[in-house]
Structures are given as C-alpha cells and as structure tokens.
C-alpha atoms as a PDB file:
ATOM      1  CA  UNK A   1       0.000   0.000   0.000  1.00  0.00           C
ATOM      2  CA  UNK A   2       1.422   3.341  -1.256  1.00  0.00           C
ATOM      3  CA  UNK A   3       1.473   5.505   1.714  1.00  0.00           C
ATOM      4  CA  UNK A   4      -0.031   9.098   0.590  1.00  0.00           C
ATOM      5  CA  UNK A   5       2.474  11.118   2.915  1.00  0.00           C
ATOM      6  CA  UNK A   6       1.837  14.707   3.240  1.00  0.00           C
ATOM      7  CA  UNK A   7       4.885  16.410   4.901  1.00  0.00           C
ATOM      8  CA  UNK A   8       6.806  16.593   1.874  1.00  0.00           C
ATOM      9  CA  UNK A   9       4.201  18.374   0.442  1.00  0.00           C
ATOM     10  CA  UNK A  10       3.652  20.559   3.464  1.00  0.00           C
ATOM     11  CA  UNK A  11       7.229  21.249   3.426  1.00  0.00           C
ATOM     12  CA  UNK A  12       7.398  22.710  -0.152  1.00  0.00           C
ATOM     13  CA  UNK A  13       3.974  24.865   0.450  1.00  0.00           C
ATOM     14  CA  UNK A  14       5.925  26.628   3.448  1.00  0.00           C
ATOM     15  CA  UNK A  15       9.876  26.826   1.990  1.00  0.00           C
ATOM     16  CA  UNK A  16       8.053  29.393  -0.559  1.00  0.00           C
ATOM     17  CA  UNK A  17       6.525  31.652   1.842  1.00  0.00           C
ATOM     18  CA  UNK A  18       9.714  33.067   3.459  1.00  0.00           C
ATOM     19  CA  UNK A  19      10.616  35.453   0.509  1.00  0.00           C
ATOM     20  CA  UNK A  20       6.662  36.343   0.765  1.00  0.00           C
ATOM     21  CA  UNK A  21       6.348  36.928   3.739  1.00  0.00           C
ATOM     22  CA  UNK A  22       9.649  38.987   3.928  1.00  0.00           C
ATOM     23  CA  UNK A  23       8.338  41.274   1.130  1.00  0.00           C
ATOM     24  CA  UNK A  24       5.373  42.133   3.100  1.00  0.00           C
ATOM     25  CA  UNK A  25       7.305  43.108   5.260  1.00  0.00           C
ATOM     26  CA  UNK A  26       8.837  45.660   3.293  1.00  0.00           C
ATOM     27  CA  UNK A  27       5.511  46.896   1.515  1.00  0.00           C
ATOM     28  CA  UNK A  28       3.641  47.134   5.145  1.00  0.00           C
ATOM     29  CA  UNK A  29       6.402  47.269   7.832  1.00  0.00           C
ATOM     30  CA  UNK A  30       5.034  44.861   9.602  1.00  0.00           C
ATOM     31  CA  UNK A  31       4.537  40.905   8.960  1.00  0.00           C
ATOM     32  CA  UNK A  32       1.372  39.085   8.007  1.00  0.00           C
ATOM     33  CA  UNK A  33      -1.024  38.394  11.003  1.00  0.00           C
ATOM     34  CA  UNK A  34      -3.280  35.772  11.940  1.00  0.00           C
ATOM     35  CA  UNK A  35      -5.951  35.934  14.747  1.00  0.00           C
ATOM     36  CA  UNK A  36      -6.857  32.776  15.874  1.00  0.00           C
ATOM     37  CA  UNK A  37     -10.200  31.855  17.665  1.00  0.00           C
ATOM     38  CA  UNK A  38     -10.675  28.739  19.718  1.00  0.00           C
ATOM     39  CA  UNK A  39     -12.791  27.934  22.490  1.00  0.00           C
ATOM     40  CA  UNK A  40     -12.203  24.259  23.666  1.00  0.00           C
ATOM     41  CA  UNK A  41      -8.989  23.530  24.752  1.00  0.00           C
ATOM     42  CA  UNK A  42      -9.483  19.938  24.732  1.00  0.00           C
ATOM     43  CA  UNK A  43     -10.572  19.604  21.480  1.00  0.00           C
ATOM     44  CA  UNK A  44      -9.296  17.534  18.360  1.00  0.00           C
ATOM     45  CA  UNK A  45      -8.472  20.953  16.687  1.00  0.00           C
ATOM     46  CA  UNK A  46      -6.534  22.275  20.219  1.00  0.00           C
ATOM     47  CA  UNK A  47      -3.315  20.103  18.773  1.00  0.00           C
ATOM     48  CA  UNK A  48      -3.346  21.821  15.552  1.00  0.00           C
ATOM     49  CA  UNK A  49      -3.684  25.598  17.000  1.00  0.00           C
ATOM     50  CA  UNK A  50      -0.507  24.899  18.979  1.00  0.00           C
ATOM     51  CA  UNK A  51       0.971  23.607  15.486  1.00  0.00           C
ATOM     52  CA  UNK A  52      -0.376  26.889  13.720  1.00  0.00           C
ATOM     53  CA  UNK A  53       1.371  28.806  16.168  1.00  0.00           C
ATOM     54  CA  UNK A  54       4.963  27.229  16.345  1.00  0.00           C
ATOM     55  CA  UNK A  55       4.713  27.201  12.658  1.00  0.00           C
ATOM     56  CA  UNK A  56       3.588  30.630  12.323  1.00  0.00           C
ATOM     57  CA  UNK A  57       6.220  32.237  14.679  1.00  0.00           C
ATOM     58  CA  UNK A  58       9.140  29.811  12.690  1.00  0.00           C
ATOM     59  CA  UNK A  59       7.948  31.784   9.396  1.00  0.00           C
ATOM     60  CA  UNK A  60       7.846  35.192  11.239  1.00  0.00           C
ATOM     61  CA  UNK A  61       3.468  35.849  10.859  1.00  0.00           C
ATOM     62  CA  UNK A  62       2.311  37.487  13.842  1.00  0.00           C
ATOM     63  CA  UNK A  63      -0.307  35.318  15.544  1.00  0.00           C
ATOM     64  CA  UNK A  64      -2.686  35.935  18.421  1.00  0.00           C
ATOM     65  CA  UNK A  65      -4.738  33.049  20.170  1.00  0.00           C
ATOM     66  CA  UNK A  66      -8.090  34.382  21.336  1.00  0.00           C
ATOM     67  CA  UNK A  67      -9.470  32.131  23.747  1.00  0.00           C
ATOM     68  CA  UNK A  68     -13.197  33.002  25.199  1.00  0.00           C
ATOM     69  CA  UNK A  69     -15.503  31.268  27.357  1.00  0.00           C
ATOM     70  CA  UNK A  70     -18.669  30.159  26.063  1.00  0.00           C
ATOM     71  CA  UNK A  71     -20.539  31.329  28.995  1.00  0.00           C
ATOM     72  CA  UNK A  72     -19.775  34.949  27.779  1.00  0.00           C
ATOM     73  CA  UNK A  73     -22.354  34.123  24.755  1.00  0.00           C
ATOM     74  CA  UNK A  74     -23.238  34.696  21.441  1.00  0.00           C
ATOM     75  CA  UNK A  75     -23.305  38.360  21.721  1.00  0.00           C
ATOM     76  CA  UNK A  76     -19.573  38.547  22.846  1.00  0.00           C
ATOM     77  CA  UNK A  77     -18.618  35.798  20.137  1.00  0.00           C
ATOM     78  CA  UNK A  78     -20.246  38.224  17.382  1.00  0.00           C
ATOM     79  CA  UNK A  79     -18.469  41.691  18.998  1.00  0.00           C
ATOM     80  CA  UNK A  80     -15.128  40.054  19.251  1.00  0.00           C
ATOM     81  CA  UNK A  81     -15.674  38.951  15.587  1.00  0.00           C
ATOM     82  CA  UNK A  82     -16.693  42.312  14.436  1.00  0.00           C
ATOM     83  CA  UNK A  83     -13.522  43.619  16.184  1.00  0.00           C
ATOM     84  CA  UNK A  84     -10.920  41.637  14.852  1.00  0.00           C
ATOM     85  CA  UNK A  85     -12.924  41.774  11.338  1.00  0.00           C
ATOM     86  CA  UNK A  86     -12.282  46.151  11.591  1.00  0.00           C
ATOM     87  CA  UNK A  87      -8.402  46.060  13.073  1.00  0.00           C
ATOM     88  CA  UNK A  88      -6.381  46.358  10.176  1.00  0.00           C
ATOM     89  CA  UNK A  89      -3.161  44.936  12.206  1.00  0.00           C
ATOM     90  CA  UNK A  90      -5.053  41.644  11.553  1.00  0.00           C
ATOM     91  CA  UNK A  91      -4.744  40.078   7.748  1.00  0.00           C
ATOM     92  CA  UNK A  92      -6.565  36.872   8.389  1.00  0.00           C
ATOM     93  CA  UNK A  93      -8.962  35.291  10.882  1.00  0.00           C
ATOM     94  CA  UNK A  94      -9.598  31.421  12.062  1.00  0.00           C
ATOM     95  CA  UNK A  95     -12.725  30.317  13.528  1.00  0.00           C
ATOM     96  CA  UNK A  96     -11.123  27.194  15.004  1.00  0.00           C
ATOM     97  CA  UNK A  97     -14.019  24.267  15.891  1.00  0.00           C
ATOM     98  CA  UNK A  98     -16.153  22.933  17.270  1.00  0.00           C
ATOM     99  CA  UNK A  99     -17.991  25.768  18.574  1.00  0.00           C
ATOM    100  CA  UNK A 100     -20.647  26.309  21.797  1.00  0.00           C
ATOM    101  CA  UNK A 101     -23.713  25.250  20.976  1.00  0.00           C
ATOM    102  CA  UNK A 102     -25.841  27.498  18.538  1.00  0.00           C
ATOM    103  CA  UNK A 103     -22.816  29.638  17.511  1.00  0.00           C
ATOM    104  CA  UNK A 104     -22.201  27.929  14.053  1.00  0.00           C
ATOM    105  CA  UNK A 105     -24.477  29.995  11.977  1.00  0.00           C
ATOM    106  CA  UNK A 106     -24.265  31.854   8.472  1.00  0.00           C
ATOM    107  CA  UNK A 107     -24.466  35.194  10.539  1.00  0.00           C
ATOM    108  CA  UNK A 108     -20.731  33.949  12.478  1.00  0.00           C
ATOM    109  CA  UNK A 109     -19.200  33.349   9.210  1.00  0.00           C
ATOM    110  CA  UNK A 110     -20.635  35.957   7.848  1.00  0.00           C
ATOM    111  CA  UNK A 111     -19.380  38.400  10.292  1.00  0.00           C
ATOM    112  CA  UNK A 112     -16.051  37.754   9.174  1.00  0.00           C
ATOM    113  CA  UNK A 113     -14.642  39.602   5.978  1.00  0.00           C
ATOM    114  CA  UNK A 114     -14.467  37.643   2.752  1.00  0.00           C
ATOM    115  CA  UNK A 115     -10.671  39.364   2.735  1.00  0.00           C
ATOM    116  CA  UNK A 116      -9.313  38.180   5.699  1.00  0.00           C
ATOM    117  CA  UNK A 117     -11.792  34.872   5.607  1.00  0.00           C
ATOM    118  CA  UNK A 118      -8.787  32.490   4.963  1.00  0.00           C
ATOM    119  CA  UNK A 119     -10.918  29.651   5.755  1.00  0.00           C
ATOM    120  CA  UNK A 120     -13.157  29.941   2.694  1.00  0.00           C
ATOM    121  CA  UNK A 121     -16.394  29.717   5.198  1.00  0.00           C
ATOM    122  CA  UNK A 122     -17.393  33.111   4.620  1.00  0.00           C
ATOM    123  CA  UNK A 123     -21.309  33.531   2.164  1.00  0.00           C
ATOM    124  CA  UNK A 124     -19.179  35.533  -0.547  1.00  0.00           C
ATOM    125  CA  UNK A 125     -15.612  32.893  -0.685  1.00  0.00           C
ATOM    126  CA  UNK A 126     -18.280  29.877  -0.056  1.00  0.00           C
ATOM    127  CA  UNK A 127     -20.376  31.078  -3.208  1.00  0.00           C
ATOM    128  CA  UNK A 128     -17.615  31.628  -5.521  1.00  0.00           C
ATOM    129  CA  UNK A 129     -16.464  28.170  -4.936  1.00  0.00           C
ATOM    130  CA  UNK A 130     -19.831  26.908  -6.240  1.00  0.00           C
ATOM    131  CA  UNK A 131     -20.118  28.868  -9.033  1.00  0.00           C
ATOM    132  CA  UNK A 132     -16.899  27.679 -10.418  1.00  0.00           C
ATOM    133  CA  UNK A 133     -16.770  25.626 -13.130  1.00  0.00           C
ATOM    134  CA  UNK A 134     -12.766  24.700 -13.397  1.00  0.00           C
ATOM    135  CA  UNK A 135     -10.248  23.889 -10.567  1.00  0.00           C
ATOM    136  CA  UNK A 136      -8.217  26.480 -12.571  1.00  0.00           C
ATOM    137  CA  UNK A 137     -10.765  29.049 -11.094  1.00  0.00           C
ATOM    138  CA  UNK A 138     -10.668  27.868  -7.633  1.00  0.00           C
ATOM    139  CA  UNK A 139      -6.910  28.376  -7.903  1.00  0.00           C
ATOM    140  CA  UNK A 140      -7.011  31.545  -9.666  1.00  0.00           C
ATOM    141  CA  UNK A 141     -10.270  33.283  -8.895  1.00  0.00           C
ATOM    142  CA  UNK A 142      -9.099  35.765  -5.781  1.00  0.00           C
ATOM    143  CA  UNK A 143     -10.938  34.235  -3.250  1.00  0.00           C
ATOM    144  CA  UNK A 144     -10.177  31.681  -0.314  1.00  0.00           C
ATOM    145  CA  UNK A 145     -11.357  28.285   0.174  1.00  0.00           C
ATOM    146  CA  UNK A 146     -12.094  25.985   2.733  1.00  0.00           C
ATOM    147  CA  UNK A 147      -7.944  24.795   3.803  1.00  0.00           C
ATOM    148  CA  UNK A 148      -8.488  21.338   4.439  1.00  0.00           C
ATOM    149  CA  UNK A 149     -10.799  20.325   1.108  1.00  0.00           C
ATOM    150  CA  UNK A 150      -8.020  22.397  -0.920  1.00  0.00           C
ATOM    151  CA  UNK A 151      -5.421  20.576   1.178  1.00  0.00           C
ATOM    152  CA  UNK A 152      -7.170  17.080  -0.284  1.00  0.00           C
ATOM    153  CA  UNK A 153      -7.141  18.393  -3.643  1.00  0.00           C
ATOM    154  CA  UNK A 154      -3.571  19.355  -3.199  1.00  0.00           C
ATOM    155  CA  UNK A 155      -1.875  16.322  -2.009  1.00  0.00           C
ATOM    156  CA  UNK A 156      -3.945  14.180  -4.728  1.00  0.00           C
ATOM    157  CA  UNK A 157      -2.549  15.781  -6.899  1.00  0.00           C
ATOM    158  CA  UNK A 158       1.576  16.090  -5.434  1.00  0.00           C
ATOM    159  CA  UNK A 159       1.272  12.190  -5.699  1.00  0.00           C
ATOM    160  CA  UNK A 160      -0.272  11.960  -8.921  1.00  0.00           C
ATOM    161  CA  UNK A 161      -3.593  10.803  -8.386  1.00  0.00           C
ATOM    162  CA  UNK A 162      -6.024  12.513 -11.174  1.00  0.00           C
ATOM    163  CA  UNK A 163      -9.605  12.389 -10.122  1.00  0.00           C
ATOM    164  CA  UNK A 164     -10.926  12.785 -13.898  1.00  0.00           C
ATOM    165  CA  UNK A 165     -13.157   9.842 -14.148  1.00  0.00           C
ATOM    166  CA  UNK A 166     -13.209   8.383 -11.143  1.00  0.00           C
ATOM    167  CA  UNK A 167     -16.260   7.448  -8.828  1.00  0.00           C
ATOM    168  CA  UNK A 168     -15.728   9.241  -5.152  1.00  0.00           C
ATOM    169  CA  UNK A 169     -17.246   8.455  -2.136  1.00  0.00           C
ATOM    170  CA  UNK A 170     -16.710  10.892   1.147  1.00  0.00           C
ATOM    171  CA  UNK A 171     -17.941  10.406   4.369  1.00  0.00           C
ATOM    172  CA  UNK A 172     -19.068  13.619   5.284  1.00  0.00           C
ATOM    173  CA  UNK A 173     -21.050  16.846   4.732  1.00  0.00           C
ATOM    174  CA  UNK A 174     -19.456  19.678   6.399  1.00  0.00           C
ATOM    175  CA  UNK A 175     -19.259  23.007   4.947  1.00  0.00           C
ATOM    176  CA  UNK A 176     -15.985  22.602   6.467  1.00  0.00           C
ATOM    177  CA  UNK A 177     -14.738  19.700   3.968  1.00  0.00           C
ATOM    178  CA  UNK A 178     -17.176  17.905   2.460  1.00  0.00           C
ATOM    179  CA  UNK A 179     -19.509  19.794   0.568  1.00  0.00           C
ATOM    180  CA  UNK A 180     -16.263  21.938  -0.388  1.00  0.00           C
ATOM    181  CA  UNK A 181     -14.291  19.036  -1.310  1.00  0.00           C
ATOM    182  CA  UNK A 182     -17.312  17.755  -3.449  1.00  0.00           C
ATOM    183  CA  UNK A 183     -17.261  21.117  -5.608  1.00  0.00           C
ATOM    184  CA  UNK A 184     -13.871  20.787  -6.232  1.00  0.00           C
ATOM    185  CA  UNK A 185     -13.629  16.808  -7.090  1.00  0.00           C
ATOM    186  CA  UNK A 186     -16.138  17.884  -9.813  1.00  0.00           C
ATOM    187  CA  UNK A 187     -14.657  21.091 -10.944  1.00  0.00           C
ATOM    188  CA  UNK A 188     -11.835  18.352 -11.730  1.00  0.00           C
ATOM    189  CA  UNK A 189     -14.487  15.778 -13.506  1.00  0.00           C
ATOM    190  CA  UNK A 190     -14.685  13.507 -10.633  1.00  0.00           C
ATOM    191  CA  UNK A 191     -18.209  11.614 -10.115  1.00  0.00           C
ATOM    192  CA  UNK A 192     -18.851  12.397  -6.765  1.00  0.00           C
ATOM    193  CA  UNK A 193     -21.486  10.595  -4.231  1.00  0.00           C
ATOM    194  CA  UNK A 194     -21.668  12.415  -0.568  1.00  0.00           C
ATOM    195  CA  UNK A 195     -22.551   9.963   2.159  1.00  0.00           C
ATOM    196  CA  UNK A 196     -23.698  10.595   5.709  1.00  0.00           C
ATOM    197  CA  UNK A 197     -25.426   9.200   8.773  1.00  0.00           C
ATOM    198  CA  UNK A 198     -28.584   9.384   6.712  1.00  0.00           C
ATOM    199  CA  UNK A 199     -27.250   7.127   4.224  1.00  0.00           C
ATOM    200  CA  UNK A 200     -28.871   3.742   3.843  1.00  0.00           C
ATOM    201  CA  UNK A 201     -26.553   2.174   0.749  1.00  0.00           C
ATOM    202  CA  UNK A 202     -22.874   2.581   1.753  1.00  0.00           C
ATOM    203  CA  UNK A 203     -21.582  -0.349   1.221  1.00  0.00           C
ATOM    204  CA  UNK A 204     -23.034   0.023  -1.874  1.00  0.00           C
ATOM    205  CA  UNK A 205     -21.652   3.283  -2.648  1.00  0.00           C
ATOM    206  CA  UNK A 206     -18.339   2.197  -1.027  1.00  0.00           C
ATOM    207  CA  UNK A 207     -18.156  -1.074  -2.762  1.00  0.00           C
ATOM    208  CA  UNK A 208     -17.996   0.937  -6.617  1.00  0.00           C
ATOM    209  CA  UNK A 209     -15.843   3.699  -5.428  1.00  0.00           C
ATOM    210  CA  UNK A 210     -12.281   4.186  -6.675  1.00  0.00           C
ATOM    211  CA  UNK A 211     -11.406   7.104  -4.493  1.00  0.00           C
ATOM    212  CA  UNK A 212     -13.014   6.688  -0.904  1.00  0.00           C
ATOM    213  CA  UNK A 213     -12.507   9.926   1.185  1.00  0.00           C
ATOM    214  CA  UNK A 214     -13.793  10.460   4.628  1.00  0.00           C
ATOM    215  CA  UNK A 215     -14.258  13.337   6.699  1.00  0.00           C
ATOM    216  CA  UNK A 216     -16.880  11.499   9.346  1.00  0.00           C
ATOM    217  CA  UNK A 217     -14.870  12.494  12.558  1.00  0.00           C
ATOM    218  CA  UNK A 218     -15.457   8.860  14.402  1.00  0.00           C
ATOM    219  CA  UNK A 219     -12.349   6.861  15.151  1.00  0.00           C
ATOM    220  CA  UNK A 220     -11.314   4.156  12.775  1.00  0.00           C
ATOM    221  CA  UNK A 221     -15.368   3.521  11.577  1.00  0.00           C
ATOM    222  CA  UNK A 222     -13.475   3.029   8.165  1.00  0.00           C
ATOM    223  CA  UNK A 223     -12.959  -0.686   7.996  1.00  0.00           C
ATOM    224  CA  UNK A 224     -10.969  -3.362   5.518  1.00  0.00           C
ATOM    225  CA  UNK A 225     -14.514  -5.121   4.155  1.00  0.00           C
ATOM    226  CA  UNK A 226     -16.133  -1.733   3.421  1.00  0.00           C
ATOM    227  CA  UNK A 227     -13.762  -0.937   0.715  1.00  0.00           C
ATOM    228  CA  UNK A 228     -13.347  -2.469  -2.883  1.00  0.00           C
ATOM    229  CA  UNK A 229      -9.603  -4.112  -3.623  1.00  0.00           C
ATOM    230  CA  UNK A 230      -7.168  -1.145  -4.783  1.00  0.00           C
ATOM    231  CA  UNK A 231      -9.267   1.431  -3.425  1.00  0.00           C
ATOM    232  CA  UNK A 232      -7.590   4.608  -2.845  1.00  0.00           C
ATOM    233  CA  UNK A 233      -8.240   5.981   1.095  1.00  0.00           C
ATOM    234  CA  UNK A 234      -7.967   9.776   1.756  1.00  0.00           C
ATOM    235  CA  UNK A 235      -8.208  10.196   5.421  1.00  0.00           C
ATOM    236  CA  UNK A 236      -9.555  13.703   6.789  1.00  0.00           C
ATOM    237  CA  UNK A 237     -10.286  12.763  10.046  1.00  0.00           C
ATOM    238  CA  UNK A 238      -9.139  13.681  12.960  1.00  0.00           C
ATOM    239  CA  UNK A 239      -9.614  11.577  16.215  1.00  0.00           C
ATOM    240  CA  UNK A 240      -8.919   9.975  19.377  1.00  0.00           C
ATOM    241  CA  UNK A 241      -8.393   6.212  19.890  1.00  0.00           C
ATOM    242  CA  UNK A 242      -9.137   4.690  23.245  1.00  0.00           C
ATOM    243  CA  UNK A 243      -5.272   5.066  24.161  1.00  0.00           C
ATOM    244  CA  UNK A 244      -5.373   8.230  23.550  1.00  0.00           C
ATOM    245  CA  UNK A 245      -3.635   8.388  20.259  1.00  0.00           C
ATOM    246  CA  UNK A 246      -4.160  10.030  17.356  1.00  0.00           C
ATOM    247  CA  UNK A 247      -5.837   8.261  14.633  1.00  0.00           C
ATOM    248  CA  UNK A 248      -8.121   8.717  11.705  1.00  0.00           C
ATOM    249  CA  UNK A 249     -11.462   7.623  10.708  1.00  0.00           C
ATOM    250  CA  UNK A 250     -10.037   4.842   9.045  1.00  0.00           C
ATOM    251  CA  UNK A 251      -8.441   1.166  10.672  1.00  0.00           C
ATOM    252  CA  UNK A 252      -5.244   2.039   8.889  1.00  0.00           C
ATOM    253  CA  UNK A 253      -3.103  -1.006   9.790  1.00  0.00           C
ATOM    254  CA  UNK A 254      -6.080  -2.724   8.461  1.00  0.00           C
ATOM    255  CA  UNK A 255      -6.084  -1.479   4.862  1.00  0.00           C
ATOM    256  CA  UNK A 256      -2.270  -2.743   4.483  1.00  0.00           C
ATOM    257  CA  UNK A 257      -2.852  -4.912   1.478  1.00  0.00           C
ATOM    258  CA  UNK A 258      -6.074  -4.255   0.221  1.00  0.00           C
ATOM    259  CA  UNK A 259      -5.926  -0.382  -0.203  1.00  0.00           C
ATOM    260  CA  UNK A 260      -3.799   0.695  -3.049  1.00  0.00           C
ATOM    261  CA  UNK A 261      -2.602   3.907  -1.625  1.00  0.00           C
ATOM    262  CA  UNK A 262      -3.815   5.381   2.194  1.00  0.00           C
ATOM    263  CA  UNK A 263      -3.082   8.819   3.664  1.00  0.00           C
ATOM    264  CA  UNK A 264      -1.596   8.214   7.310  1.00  0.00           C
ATOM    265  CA  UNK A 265      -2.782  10.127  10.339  1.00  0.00           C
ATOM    266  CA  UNK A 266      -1.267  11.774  11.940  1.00  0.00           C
ATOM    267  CA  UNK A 267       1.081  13.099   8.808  1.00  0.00           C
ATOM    268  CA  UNK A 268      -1.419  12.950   5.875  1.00  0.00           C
ATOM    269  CA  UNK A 269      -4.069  15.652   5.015  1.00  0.00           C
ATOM    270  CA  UNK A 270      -3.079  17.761   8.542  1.00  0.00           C
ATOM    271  CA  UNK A 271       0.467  18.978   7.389  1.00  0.00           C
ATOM    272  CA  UNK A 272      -1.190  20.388   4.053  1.00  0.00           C
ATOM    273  CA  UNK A 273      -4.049  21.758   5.580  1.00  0.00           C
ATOM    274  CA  UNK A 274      -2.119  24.011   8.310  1.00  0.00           C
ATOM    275  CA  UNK A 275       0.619  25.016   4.931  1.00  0.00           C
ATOM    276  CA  UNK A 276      -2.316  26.037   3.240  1.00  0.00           C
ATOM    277  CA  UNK A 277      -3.739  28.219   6.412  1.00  0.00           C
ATOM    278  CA  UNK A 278      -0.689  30.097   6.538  1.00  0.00           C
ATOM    279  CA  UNK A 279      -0.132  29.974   2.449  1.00  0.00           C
ATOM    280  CA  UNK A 280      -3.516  31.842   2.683  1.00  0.00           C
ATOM    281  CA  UNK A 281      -2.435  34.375   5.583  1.00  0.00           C
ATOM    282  CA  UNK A 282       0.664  35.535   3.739  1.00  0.00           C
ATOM    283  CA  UNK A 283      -1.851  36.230   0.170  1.00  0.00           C
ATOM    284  CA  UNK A 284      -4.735  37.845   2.601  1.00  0.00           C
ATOM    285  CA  UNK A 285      -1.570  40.327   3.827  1.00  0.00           C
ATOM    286  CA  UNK A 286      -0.179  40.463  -0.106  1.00  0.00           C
ATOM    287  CA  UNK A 287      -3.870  42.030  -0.579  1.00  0.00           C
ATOM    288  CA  UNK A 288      -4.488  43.499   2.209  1.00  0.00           C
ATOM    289  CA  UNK A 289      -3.825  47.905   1.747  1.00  0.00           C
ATOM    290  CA  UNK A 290      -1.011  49.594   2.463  1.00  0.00           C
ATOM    291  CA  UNK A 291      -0.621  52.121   5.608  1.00  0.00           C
ATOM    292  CA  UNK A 292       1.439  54.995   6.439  1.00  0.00           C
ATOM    293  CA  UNK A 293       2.594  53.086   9.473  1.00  0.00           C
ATOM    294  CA  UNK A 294       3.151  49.768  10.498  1.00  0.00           C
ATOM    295  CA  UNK A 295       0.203  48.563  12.866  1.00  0.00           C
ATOM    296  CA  UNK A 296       1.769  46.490  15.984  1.00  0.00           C
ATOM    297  CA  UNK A 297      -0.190  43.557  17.354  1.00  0.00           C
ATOM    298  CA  UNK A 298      -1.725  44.620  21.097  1.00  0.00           C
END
C-alpha cells in the first residue's frame, strides 16, 4: 500500500513563503497576522492551534490566540468577531471548531470579511467556490477556500492521483470539507457521491468507489470489508483512539494490502491543511492595503 504522505508536500507549500512573507514586510512594515479563535482547549483541533502557532512564529506571521468562554455568549462571540474583522493589524482570521452550541451559523461566518476569511467559510468565498466551473478558477479566482478540502485536492494531486473519471465516495457533509471538497472533485471531472449518517446504501456506494474519502470524525469507523480491492483511502479525520492516540477515521493497519494507496494520520491531510492556512495568511496580507505606518499587534 502506497502511503499518501503529506509532509513533503507541506514542506514545499511553506519553503516558498519566506521570501513572501519577507516582502510584506517591506511593503507594510510589519509581517502578516493571523488571529486565531478557539474555544475548547481539549478539542481535536486544540493540537493543531498549537501547530499553527509554532509554525507561524518559525515563518515570522504574527499570531494571536483568542481564547473566550462560552458562557460569555453569542453576543460577545459576534463583537469580538466584528472587532478583529475592523483592526487592520489583523490580515486573516480562524474560527477554530467545534464551537458552543448554537454559535455555528451563516451570521458567524458571515461576520467575518471575505478578505481576511482564509478559511473559505465566509457567504461571498463559499459562493464563488460553487459557481466555479474549473479547478483552474478555484486556484485563480481571488478568493479563499475551505484549507483542508483544498489541502485534499492538493496532495492528490503532489502524488499523482487525477480524479478525472473516477467514482468518489466521502464520508461527510461539512461546509468545512465535504460539501467543499465535493465542488472541487467535480470542478476536476470527478463523479462524486456524498454519504452521511442518513445514508442507507454505503456499502453500496463504497463497494464501486475508486477514491473513498472520509471526513466522518469517528475513530477508525473506516474498515478493511467496506472498501473495494485497490481502493484509494484519503483520510480527513481527525480523532482519538481509546489510548489516547491520534488516529483517523479509518483502521489504517487494516487497509495494508487491500488499499492501493492510504493517507496516514497523523502526517497525511493535517500537514497540508495548516501550509495552506498560513499559504492563505501571507496572500490575505499580499492584498491586504497599504498604511502609512506599520500597525503592531496589542
């Protein structure tokens, strides 16, 4: 089984954005900024904000970790947004999840400009996606798109793997990744079936698939006898094992010789996803306007 690695990848994404970031430097006097939002500590995503940080500090992007309480509310979830959204010594904003209960709305992605929306979540970013009708215009079109489906699309394609054709299955219907993900697979001529809890043929679905992609967020669900012989696995997930380990949504050690090609977790999807994040920072501070003075973090 080919093992679909993506720190290579990652690596290359990020050894470009020194000389970017550097000349944003020169054109703003101060670096590109993220503002990071995150509210559960404990969470799944909590390993990857630490990640986002060291990595964002090694490349010299400001970062800021906002950390509120849910108790404070909606109200003071939607004033901190608006904030950050107006203070120009901020180039790009992530809305880190899961959120408290009743806070994932159109209004909260919404409230964040489409310019500094590097997540792709935003009404405006999320609708140009959908209109598109080429990957060359997700690429090109001046907008920003979800990280992790572009982080998919990405590492198919840095190991050769050309969706034209082929029959996908994902596992999944976030906004986050798989309705994204979807749009894209058939912006590059993929056939594309979405599957979710209310799905009553998997194995069915599974069982013709060529590409198998899921983004379900249950650990190891993905087992050997629901895939077809040489079935490629793309492995979005993000999980806990009863150890305590990391793992996917797939029983990796169990595809070894019936999968053609597997993305590991940890190591697969995640390395891409966070080099696209902070790809996406440096072009939000390429775009963003130029000052008299450099604006300092506070």
């Amino acid at each position: 089984m080919k093992i679909l690695e993506g720190k290579t990848l990652s690596a290359e994404i990020l050894g470009a954005l020194p000389a970017r970031v550097g000349a944003v430097k020169a054109r703003l006097g101060r670096p590109p900024s993220l503002a990071i939002i995150n509210y559960f500590a404990d969470s799944p995503s909590a390993v990857y904000v630490k990640r986002k940080i060291a990595a964002c500090e090694k490349l010299g992007i400001a970062v800021k970790l906002f950390a509120p309480r849910a108790e404070e509310g909606y109200p003071a979830f939607k004033e901190l947004l608006a904030r950050l959204g107006a203070d120009p010594a901020y180039d790009a904003i992530m809305i880190e999840r899961p959120l408290p209960d009743g806070f994932e709305t159109r209004e909260t992605w919404d409230a964040v400009p489409a310019a500094k929306d590097v997540d792709g979540l935003s009404t405006l970013n999320m609708g140009r996606l959908f209109i598109a009708r080429k990957f060359q215009e997700v690429e090109e079109g001046g907008f920003f798109s979800p990280c992790t489906a572009l982080a998919v699309i990405r590492l198919l394609k840095f190991h050769g793997i050309d969706p034209a054709g082929m029959n996908v299955a994902l596992a999944g219907r976030s906004s986050v990744v798989g309705k994204p993900l979807a749009q894209m697979l058939v912006t590059l001529d993929a056939t594309v079936t979405i599957c979710h809890t209310r799905t009553k043929n998997i194995a069915e679905i599974f069982g013709r698939a060529d590409l198998v992609i899921t983004a379900a967020g249950k650990a190891k669900w993905l087992k050997r006898d629901m895939l077809p012989a040489g079935a490629t696995v793309i492995d979005v997930g993000t999980n806990f094992d009863d150890f305590g380990k990391m793992c996917g949504d797939a029983d990796y050690a169990a595809l070894e010789g019936h999968a053609a090609a597997a993305t590991p977790v940890p190591g697969g999807v995640g390395p891409v996803t966070l080099a696209c994040l902070l790809e996406a920072t440096v072009r939000a501070a390429e775009l963003a306007p130029k000052k008299e003075k450099g604006i300092i973090l506070t």
